[in-house]
N, C-alpha and C. Protein backbone atom coordinates (compact mmCIF):
# COMPACT_ATOMS: atom_id res chain seq x y z
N UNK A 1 82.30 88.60 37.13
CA UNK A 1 83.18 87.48 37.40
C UNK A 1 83.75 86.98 36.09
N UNK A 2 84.84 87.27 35.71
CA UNK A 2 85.63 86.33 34.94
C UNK A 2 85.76 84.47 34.90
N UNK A 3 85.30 84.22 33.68
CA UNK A 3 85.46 82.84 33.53
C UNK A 3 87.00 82.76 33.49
N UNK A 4 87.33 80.83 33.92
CA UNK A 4 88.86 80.73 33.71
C UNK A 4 89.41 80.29 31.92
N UNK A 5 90.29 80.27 32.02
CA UNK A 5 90.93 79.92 30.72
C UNK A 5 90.52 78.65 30.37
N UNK A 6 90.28 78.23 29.07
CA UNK A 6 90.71 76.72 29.22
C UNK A 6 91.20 75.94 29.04
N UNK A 7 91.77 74.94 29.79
CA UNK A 7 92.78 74.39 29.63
C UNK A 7 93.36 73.54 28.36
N UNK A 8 94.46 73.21 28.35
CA UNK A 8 94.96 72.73 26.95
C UNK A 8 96.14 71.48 27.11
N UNK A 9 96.20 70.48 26.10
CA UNK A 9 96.90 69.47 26.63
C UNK A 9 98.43 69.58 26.49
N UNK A 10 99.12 69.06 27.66
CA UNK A 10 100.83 69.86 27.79
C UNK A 10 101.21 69.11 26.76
N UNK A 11 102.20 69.91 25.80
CA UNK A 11 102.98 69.86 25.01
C UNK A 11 104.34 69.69 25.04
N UNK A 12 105.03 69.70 24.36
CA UNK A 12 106.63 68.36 24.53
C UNK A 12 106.94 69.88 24.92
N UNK A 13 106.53 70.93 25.32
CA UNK A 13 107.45 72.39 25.60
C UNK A 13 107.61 72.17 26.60
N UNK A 14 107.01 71.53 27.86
CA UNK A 14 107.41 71.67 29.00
C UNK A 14 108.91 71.12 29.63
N UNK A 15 109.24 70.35 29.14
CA UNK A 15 110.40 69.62 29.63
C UNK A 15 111.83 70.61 29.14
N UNK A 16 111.38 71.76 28.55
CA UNK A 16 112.39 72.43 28.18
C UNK A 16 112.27 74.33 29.08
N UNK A 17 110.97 74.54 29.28
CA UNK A 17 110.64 75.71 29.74
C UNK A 17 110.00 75.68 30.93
N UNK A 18 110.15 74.46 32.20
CA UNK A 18 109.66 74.80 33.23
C UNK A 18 110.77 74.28 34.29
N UNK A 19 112.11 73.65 33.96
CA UNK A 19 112.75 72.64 34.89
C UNK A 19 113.14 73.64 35.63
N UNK A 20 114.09 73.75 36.71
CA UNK A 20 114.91 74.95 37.68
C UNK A 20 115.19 74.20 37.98
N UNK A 21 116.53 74.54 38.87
CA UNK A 21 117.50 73.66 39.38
C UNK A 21 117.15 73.54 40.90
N UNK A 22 117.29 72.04 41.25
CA UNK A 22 116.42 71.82 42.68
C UNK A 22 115.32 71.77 42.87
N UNK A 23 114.37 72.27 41.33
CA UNK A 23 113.31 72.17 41.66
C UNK A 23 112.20 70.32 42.35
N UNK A 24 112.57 69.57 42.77
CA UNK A 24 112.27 68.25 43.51
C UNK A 24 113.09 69.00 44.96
N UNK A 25 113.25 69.27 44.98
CA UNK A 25 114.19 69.52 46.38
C UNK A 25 113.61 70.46 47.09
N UNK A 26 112.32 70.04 48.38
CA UNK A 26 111.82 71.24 48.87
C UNK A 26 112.73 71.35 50.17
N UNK A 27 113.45 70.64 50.52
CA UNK A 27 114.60 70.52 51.13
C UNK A 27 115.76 69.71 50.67
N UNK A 28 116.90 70.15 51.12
CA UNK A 28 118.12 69.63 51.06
C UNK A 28 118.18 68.52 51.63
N UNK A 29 118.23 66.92 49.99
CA UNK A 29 118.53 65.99 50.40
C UNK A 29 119.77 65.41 51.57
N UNK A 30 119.49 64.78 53.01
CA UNK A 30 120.24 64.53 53.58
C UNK A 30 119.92 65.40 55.37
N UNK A 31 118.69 66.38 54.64
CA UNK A 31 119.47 67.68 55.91
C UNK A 31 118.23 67.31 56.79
N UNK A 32 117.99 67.15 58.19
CA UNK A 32 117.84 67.09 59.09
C UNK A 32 116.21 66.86 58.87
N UNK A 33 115.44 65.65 59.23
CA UNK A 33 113.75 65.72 59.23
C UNK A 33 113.56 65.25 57.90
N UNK A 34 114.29 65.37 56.67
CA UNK A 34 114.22 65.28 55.22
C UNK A 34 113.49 63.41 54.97
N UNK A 35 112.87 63.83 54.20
CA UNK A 35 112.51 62.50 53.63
C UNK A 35 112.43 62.31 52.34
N UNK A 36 112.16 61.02 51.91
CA UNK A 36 111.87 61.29 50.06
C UNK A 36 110.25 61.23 49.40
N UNK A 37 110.11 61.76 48.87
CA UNK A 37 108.61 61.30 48.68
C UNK A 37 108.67 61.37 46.90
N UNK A 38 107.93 59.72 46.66
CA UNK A 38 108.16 59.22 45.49
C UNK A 38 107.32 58.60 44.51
N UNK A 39 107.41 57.80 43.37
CA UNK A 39 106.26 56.86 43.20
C UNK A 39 106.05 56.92 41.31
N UNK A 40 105.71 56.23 41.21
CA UNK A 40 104.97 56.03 39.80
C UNK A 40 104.07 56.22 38.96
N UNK A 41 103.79 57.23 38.13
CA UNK A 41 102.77 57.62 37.11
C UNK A 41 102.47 56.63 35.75
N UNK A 42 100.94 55.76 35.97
CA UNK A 42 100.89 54.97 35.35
C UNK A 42 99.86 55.76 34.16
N UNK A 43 99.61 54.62 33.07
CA UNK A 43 98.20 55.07 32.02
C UNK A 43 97.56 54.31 32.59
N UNK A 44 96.21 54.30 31.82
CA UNK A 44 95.01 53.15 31.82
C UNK A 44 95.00 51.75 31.88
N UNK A 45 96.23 51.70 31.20
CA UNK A 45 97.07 49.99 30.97
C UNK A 45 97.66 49.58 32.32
N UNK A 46 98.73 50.16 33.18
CA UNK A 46 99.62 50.38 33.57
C UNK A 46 100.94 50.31 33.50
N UNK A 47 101.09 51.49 31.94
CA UNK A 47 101.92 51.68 31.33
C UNK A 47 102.70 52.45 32.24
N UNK A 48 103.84 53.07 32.16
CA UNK A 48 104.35 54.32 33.05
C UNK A 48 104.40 55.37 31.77
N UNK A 49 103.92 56.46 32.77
CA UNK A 49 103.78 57.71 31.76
C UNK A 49 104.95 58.27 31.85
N UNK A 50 106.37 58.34 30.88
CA UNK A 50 107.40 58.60 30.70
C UNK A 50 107.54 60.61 31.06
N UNK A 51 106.78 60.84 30.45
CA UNK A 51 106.85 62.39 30.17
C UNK A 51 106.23 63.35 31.28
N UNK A 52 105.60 63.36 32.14
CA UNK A 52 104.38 63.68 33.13
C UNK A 52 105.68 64.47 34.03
N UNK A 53 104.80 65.48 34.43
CA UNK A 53 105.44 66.59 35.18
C UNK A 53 104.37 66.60 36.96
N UNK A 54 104.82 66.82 37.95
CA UNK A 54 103.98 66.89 39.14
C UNK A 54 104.42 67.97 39.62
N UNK A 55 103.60 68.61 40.45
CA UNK A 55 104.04 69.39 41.46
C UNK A 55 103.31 69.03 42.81
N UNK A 56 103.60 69.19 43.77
CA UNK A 56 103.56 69.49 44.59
C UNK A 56 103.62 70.77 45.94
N UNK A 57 102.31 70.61 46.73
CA UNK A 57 102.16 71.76 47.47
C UNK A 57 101.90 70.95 48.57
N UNK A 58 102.62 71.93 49.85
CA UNK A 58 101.89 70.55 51.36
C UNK A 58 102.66 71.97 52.43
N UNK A 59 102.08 71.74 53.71
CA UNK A 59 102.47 72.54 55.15
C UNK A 59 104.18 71.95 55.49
N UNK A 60 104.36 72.77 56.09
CA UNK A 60 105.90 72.15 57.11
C UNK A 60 105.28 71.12 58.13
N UNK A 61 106.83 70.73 58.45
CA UNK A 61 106.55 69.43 59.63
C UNK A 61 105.53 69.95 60.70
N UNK A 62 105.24 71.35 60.99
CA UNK A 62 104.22 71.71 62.52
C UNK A 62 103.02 71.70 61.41
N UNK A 63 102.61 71.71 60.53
CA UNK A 63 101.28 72.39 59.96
C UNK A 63 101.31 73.35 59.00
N UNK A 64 101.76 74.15 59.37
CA UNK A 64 102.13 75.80 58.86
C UNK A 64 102.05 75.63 57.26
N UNK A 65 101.32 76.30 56.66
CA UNK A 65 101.19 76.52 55.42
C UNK A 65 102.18 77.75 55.38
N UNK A 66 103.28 77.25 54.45
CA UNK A 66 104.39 78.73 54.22
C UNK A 66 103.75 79.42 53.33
N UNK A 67 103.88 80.89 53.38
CA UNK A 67 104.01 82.44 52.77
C UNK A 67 104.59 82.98 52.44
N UNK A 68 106.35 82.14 52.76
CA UNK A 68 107.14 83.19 51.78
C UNK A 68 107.33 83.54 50.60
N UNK A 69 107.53 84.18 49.79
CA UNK A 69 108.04 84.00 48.42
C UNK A 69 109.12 83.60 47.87
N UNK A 70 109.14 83.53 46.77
CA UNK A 70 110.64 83.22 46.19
C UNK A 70 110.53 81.70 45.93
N UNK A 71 109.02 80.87 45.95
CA UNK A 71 109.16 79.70 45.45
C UNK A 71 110.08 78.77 44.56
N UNK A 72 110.55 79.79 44.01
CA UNK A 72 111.68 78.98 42.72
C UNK A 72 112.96 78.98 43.32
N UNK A 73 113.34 79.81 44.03
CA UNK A 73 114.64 79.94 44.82
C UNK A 73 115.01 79.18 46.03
N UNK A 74 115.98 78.41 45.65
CA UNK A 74 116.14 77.41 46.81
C UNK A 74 117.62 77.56 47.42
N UNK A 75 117.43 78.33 48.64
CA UNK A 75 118.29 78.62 49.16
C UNK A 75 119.40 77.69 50.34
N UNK A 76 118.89 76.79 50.75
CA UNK A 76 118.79 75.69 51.29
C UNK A 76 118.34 75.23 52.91
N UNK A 77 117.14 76.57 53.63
CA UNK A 77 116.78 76.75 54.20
C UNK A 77 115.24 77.56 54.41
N UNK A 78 114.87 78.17 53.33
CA UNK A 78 113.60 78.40 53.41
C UNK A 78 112.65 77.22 52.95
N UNK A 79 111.82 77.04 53.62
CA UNK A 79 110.69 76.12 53.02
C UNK A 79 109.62 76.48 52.83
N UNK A 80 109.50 76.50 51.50
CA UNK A 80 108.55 77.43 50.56
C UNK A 80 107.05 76.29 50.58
N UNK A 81 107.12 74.95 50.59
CA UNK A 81 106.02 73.90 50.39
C UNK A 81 105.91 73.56 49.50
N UNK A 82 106.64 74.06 47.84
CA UNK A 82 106.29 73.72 46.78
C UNK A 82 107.67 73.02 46.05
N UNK A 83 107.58 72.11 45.00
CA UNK A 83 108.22 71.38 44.36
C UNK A 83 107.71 71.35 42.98
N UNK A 84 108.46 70.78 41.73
CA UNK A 84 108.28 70.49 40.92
C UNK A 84 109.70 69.37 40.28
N UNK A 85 108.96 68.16 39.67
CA UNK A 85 109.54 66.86 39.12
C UNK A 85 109.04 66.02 38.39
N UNK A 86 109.73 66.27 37.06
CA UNK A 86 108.90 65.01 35.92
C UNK A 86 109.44 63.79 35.93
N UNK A 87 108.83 63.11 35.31
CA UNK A 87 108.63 61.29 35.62
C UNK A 87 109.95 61.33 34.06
N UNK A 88 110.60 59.73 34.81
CA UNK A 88 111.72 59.65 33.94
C UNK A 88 111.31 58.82 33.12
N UNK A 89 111.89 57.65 31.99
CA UNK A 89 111.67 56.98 30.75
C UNK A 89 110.40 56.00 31.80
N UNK A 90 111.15 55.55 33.14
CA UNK A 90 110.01 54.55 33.91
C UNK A 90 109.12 54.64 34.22
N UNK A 91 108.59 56.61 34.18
CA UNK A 91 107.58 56.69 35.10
C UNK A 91 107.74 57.17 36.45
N UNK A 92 108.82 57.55 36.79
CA UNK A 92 108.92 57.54 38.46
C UNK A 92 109.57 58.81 38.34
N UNK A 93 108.88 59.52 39.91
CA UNK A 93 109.46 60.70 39.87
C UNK A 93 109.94 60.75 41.40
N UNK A 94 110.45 61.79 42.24
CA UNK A 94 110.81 61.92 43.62
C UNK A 94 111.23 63.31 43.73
N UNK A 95 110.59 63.28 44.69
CA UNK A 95 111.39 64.87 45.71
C UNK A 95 111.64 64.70 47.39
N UNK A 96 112.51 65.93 47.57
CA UNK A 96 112.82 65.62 49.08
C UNK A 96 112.34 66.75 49.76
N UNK A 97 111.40 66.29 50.98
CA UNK A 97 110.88 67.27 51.49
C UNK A 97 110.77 66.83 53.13
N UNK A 98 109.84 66.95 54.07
CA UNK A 98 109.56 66.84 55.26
C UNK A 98 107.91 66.30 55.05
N UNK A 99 108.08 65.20 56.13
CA UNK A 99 106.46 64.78 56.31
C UNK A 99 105.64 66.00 56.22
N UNK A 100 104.84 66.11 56.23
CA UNK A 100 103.76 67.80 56.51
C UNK A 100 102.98 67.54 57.75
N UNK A 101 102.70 68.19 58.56
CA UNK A 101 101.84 68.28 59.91
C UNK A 101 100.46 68.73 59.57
N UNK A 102 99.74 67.91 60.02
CA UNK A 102 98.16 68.32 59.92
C UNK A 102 97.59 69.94 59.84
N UNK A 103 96.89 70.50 58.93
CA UNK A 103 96.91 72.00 58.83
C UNK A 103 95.59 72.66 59.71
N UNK A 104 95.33 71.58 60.12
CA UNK A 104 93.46 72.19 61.00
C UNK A 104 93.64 70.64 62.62
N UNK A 105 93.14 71.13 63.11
CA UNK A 105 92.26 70.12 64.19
C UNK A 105 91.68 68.98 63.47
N UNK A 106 92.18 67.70 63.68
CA UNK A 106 91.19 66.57 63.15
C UNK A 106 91.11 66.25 61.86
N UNK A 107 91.98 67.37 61.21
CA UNK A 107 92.62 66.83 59.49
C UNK A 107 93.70 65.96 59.46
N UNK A 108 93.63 64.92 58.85
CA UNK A 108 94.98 64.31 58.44
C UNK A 108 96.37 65.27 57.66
N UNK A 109 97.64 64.63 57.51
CA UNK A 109 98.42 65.36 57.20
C UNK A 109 98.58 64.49 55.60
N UNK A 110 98.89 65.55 55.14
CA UNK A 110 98.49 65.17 53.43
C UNK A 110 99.86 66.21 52.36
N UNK A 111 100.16 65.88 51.28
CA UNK A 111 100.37 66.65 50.21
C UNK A 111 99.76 66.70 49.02
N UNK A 112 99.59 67.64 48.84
CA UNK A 112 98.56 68.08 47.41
C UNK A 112 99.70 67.85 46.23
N UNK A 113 98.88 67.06 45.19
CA UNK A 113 99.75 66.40 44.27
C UNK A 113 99.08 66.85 42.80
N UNK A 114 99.97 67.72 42.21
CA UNK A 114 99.03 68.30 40.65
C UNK A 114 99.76 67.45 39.51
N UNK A 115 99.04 66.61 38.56
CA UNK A 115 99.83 65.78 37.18
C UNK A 115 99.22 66.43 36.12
N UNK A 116 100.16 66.90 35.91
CA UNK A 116 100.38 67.34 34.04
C UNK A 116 100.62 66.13 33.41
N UNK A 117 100.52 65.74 32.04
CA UNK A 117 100.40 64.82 31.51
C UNK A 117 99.81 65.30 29.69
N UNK A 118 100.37 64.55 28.68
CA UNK A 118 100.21 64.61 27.44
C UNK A 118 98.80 63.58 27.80
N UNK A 119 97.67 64.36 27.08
CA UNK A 119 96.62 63.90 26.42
C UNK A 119 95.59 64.22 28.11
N UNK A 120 96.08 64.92 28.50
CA UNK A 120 95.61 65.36 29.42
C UNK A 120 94.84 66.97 29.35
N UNK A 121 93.58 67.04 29.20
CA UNK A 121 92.87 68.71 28.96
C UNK A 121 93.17 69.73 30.34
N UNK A 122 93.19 69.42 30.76
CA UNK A 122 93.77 70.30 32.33
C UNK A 122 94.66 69.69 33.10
N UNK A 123 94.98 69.93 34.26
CA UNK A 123 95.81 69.35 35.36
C UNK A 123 94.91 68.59 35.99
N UNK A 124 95.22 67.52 36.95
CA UNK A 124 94.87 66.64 37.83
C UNK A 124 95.13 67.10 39.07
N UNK A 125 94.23 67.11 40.12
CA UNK A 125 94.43 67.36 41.88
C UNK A 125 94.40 65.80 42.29
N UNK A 126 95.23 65.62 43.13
CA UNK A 126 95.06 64.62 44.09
C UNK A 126 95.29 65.26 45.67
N UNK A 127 95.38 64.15 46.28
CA UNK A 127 96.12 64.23 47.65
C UNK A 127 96.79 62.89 47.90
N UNK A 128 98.20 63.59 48.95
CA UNK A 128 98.51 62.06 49.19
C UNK A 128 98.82 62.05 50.58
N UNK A 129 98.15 61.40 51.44
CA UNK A 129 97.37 60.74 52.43
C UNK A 129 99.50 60.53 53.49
N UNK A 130 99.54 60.90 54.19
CA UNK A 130 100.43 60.23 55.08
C UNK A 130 99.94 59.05 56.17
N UNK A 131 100.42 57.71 55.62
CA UNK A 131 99.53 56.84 56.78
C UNK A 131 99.65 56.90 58.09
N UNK A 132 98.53 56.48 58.74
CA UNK A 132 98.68 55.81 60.35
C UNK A 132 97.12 55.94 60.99
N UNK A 133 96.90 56.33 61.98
CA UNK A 133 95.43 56.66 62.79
C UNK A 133 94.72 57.22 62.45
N UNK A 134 95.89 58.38 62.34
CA UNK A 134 95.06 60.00 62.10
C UNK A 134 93.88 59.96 60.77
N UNK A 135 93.71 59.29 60.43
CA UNK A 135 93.21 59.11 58.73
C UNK A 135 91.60 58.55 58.96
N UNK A 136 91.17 57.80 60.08
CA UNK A 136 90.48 57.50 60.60
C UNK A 136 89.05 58.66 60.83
N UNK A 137 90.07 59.83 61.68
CA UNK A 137 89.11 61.40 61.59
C UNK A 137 88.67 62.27 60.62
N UNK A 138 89.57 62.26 59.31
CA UNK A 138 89.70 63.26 58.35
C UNK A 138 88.50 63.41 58.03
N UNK A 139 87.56 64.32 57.76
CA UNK A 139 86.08 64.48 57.04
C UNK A 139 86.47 64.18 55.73
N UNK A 140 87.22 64.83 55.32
CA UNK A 140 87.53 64.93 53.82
C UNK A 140 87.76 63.18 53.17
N UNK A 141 88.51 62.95 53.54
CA UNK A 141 88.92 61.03 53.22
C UNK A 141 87.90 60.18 53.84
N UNK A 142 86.68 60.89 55.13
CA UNK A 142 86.21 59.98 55.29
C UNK A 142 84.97 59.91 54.39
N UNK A 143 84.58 61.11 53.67
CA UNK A 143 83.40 61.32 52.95
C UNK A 143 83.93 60.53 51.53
N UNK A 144 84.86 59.86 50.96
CA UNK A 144 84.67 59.07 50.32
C UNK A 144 84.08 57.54 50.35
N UNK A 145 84.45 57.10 49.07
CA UNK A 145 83.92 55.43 49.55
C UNK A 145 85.03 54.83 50.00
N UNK A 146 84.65 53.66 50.72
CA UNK A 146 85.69 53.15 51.34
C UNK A 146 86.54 52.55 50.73
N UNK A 147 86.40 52.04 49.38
CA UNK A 147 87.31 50.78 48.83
C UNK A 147 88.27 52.21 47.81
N UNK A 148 87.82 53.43 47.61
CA UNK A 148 88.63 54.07 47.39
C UNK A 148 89.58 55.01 48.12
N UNK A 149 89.36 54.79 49.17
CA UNK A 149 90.24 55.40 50.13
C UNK A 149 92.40 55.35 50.23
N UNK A 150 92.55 53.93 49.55
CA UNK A 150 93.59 53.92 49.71
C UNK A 150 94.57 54.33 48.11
N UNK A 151 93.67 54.95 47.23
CA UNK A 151 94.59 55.35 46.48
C UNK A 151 94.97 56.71 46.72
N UNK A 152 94.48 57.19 47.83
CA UNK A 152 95.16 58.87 48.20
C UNK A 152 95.92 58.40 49.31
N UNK A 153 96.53 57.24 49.95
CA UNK A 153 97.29 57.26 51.44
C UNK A 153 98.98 56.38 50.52
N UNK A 154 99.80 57.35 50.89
CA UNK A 154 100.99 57.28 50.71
C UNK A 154 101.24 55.67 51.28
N UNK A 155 102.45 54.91 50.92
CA UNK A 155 103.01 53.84 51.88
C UNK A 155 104.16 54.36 52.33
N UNK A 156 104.48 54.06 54.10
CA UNK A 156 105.70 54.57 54.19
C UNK A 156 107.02 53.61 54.06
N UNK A 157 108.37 53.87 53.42
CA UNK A 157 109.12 53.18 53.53
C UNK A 157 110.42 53.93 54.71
N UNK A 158 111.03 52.70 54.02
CA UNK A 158 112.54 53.48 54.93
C UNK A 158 113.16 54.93 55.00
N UNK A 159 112.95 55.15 53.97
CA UNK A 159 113.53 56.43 53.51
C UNK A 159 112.52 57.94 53.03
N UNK A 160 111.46 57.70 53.29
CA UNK A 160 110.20 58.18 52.87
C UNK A 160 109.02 57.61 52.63
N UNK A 161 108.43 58.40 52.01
CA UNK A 161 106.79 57.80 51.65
C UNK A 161 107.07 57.61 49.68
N UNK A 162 106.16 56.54 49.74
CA UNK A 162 105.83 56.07 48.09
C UNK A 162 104.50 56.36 47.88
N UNK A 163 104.15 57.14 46.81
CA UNK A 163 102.34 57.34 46.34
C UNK A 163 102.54 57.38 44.78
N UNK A 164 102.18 56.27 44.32
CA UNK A 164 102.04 56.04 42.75
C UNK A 164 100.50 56.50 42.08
N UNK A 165 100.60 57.40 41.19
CA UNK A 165 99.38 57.72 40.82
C UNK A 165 99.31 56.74 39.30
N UNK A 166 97.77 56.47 39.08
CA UNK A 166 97.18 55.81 38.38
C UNK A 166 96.30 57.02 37.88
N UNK A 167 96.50 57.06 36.55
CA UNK A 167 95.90 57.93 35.87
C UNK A 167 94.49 57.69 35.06
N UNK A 168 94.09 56.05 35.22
CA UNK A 168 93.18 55.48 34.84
C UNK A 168 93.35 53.81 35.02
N UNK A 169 92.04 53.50 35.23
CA UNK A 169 92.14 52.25 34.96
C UNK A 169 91.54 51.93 36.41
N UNK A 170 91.30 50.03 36.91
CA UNK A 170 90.75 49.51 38.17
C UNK A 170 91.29 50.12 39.43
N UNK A 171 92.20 50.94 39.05
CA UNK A 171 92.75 51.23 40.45
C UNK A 171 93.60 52.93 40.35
N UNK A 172 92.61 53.62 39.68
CA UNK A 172 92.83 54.55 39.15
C UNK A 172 92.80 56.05 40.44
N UNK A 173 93.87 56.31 40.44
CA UNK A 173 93.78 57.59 41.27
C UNK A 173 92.70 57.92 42.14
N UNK A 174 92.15 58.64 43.29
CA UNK A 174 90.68 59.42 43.22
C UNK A 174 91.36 61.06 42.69
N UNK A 175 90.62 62.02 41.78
CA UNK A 175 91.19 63.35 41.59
C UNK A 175 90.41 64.05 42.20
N UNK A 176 90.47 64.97 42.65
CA UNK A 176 90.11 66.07 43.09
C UNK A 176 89.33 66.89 42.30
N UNK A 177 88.18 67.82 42.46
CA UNK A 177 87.74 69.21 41.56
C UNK A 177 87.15 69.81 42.48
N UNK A 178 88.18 71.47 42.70
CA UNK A 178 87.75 72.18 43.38
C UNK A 178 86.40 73.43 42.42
N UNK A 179 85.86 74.00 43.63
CA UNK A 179 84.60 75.16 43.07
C UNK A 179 85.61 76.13 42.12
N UNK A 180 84.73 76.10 40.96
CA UNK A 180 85.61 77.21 39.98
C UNK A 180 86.19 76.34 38.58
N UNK A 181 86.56 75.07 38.97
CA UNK A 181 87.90 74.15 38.14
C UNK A 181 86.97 73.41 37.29
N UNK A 182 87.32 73.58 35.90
CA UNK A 182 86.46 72.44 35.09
C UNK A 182 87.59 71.69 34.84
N UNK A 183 86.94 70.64 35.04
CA UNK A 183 87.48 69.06 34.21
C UNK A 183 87.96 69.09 32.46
């Protein structure tokens, strides 16, 4: 078994060697089901982290975890599930995609949220929580504590969902670490 690499803190290279065009756009703003999904990357303070890159991974509106390839290619009809969008001078980033549909029986419907970040040794996992009932069943959200529960559940607005990550501090993110992933 191969150990993984380890990780290293992102450098001012990214903002020049990872952008693509559309890449926030897992659908075509405007086109049919589309929503925005948005929010704020703070520090410890609750500074906004100017520079911070996210991606995003999540199912289509039925569930369906997509398989196609060609992730980077946005044609304006395949939906690949993945995105990528860095935070501007404020902190705030957005992409347009489709709510996601629950991927199992009795799971909530969620998007997986990865932050890159200067002074950061690896990437960050989150999730972000689509509100309402369903959230009630989830094993996964319910096996946390309760008073941390609501920094993984999106708010919905008019136009989409808002999920501001907190990168530290009283009200700091919950992150994720899957088997395999060091901190």
């Amino acid at each position: 078994m191969l150990t993984a690499t380890p990780g290293q803190t992102v450098g001012p290279f990214f903002g020049y060697a990872l952008p693509f065009d559309r890449g926030s756009e897992l659908v075509p703003p405007g086109s049919p089901g589309a929503i925005r999904f948005h929010g704020v990357v703070t520090d410890g303070d609750g500074n906004p982290v100017p520079d911070a890159l996210l991606e995003i991974w999540q199912a289509d509106a039925d569930g369906t975890v997509p398989t196609a390839s060609g992730a980077l290619h946005r044609d304006g009809w395949t939906f690949t599930g993945w995105g990528r969008a860095a935070t501007d001078d404020e902190g705030h980033y957005s992409f347009s995609t489709v709510p996601p549909g629950a991927t199992e029986t009795g799971a909530a419907p969620f998007i997986l949220v990865t932050v890159f970040a200067r002074g950061l040794l690896n990437r960050l996992f989150t999730r972000a929580y689509l509100p309402g009932d369903h959230l009630e069943g989830d094993p996964w959200l319910a096996s946390l504590p309760a008073d941390r529960r609501d920094t993984l559940i999106a708010t919905r607005e008019r136009d989409g969902l808002r999920f501001d990550v907190s990168l530290q501090g009283p009200n700091e993110t919950v992150f994720l670490r899957y088997p395999g992933h060091r901190a």
